[in-house]
Protein backbone atom coordinates (compact mmCIF):
# COMPACT_ATOMS: atom_id res chain seq x y z
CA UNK A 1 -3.09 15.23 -8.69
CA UNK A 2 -4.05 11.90 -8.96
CA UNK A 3 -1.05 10.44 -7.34
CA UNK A 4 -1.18 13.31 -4.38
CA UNK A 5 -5.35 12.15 -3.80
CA UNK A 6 -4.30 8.58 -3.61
CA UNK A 7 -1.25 9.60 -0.99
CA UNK A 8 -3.95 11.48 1.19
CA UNK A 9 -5.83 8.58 1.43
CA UNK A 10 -3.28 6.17 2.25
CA UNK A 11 -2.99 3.95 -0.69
CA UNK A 12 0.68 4.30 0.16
CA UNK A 13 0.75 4.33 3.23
CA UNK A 14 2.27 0.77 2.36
CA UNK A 15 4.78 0.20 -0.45
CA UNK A 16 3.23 -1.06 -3.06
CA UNK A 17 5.02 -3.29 -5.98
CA UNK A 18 5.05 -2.50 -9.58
CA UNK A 19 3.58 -5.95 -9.98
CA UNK A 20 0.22 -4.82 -7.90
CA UNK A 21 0.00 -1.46 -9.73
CA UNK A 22 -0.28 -2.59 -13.00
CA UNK A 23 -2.86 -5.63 -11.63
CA UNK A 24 -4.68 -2.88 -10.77
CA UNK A 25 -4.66 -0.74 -13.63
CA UNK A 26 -5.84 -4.23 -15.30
CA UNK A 27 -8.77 -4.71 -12.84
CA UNK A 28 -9.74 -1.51 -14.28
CA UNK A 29 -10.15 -2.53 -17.51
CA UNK A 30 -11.87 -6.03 -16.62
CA UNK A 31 -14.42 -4.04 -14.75
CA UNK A 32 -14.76 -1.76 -18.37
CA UNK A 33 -15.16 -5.50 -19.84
CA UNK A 34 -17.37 -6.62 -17.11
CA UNK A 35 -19.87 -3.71 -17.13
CA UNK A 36 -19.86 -4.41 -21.18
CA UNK A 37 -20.73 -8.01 -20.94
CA UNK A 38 -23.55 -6.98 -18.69
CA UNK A 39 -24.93 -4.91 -21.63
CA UNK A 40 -24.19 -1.23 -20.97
CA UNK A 41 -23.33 0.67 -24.02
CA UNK A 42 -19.57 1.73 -23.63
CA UNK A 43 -21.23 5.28 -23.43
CA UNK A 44 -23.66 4.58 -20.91
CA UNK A 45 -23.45 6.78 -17.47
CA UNK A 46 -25.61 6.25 -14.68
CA UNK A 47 -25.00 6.89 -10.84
CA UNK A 48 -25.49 5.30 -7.38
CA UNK A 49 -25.27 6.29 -3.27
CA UNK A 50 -25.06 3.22 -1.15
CA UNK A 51 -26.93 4.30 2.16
CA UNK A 52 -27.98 2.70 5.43
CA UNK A 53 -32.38 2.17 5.53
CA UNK A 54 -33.15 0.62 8.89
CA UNK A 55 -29.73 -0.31 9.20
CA UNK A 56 -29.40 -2.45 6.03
CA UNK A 57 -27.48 -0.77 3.27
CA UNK A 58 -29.37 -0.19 -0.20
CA UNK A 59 -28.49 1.08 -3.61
CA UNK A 60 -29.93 3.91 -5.29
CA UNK A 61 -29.85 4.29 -8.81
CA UNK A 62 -30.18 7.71 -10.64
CA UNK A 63 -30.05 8.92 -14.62
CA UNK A 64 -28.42 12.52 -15.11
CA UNK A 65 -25.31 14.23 -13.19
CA UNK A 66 -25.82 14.31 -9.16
CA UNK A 67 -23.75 15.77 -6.49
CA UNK A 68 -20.18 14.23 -6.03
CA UNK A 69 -21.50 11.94 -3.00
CA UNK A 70 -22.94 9.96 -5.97
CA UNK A 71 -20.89 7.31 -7.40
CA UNK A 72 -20.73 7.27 -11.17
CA UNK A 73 -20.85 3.86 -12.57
CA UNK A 74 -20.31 2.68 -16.24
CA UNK A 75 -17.60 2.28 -19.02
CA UNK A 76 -16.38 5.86 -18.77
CA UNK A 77 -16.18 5.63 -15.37
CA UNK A 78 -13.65 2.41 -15.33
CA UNK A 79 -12.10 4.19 -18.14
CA UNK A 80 -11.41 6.93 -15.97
CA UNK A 81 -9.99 4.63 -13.23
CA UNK A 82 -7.76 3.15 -15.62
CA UNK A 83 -6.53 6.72 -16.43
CA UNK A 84 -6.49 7.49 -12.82
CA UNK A 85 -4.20 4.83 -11.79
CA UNK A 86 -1.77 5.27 -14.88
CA UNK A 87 -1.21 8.92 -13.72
CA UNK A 88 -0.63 7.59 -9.97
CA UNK A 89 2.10 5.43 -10.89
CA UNK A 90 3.62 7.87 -12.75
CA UNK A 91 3.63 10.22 -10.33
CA UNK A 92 5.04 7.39 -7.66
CA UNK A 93 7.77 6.66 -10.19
CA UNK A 94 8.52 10.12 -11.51
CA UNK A 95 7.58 9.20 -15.04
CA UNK A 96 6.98 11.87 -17.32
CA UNK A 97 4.03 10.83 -19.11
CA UNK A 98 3.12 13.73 -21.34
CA UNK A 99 6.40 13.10 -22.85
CA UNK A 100 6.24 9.48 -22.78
CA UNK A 101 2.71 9.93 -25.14
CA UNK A 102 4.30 12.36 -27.08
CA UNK A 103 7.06 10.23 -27.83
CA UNK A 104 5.46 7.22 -28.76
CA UNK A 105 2.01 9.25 -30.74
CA UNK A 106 5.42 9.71 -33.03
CA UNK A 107 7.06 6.78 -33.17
CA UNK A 108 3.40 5.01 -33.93
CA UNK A 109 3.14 7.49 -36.89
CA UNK A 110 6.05 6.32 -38.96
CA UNK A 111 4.78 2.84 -38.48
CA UNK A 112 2.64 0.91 -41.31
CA UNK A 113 -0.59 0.57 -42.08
CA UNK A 114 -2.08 -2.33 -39.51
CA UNK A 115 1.65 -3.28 -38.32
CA UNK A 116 2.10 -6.63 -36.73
CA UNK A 117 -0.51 -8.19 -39.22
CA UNK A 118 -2.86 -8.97 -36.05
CA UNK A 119 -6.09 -9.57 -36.76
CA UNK A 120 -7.31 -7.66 -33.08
């Protein structure tokens, strides 16, 4: 679904390289980083409408869950993106990604305690 959404809007409309997509799927996470360095808990959910006033756009900011014309902002939210544009590309590139978790949930199973010795 998330690949067929970004088709209808015409995010590929114009090839895109593999290069780009994963750029983007980055840029996802740097806004997760972003929104954390400003503060917001990584649970923290709030929402905003960008309107016209006397013909100078403004932001609104709500608490709570709003109608869908309201954009929801926050950690979860770029976590979602990220998520989002994972499950595009694999549905560009045919990849089967329930399998490809599957597979490696697995593999990562048989592997030691803290492998790789890396401290993060």
């Amino acid at each position: 679904m998330a690949h067929q959404n970004a088709v209808s809007k015409g995010w590929w409309d114009e090839e895109r390289s593999f290069a780009e997509i994963i750029a983007l799927i980055h840029s996802e996470a740097s806004e997760a980083l972003e929104d954390y360095r400003n503060g917001h808990n990584p649970s923290e959910v709030w929402y905003e409408l960008k309107v016209t006033q006397d013909e100078e756009p403004f932001q609104m900011t709500c608490e709570g869950t709003p109608d869908p014309t309201w954009k929801p902002c926050g950690i979860p939210s770029e976590l979602a993106d990220i998520v989002i544009r994972v499950f595009d590309a694999c549905g560009r590139y045919g990849i089967d990604l329930e399998k490809a978790i599957t597979e490696k949930m697995a593999y990562n199973a048989t592997r030691p305690q803290r492998h790789g010795g890396k401290v993060i």
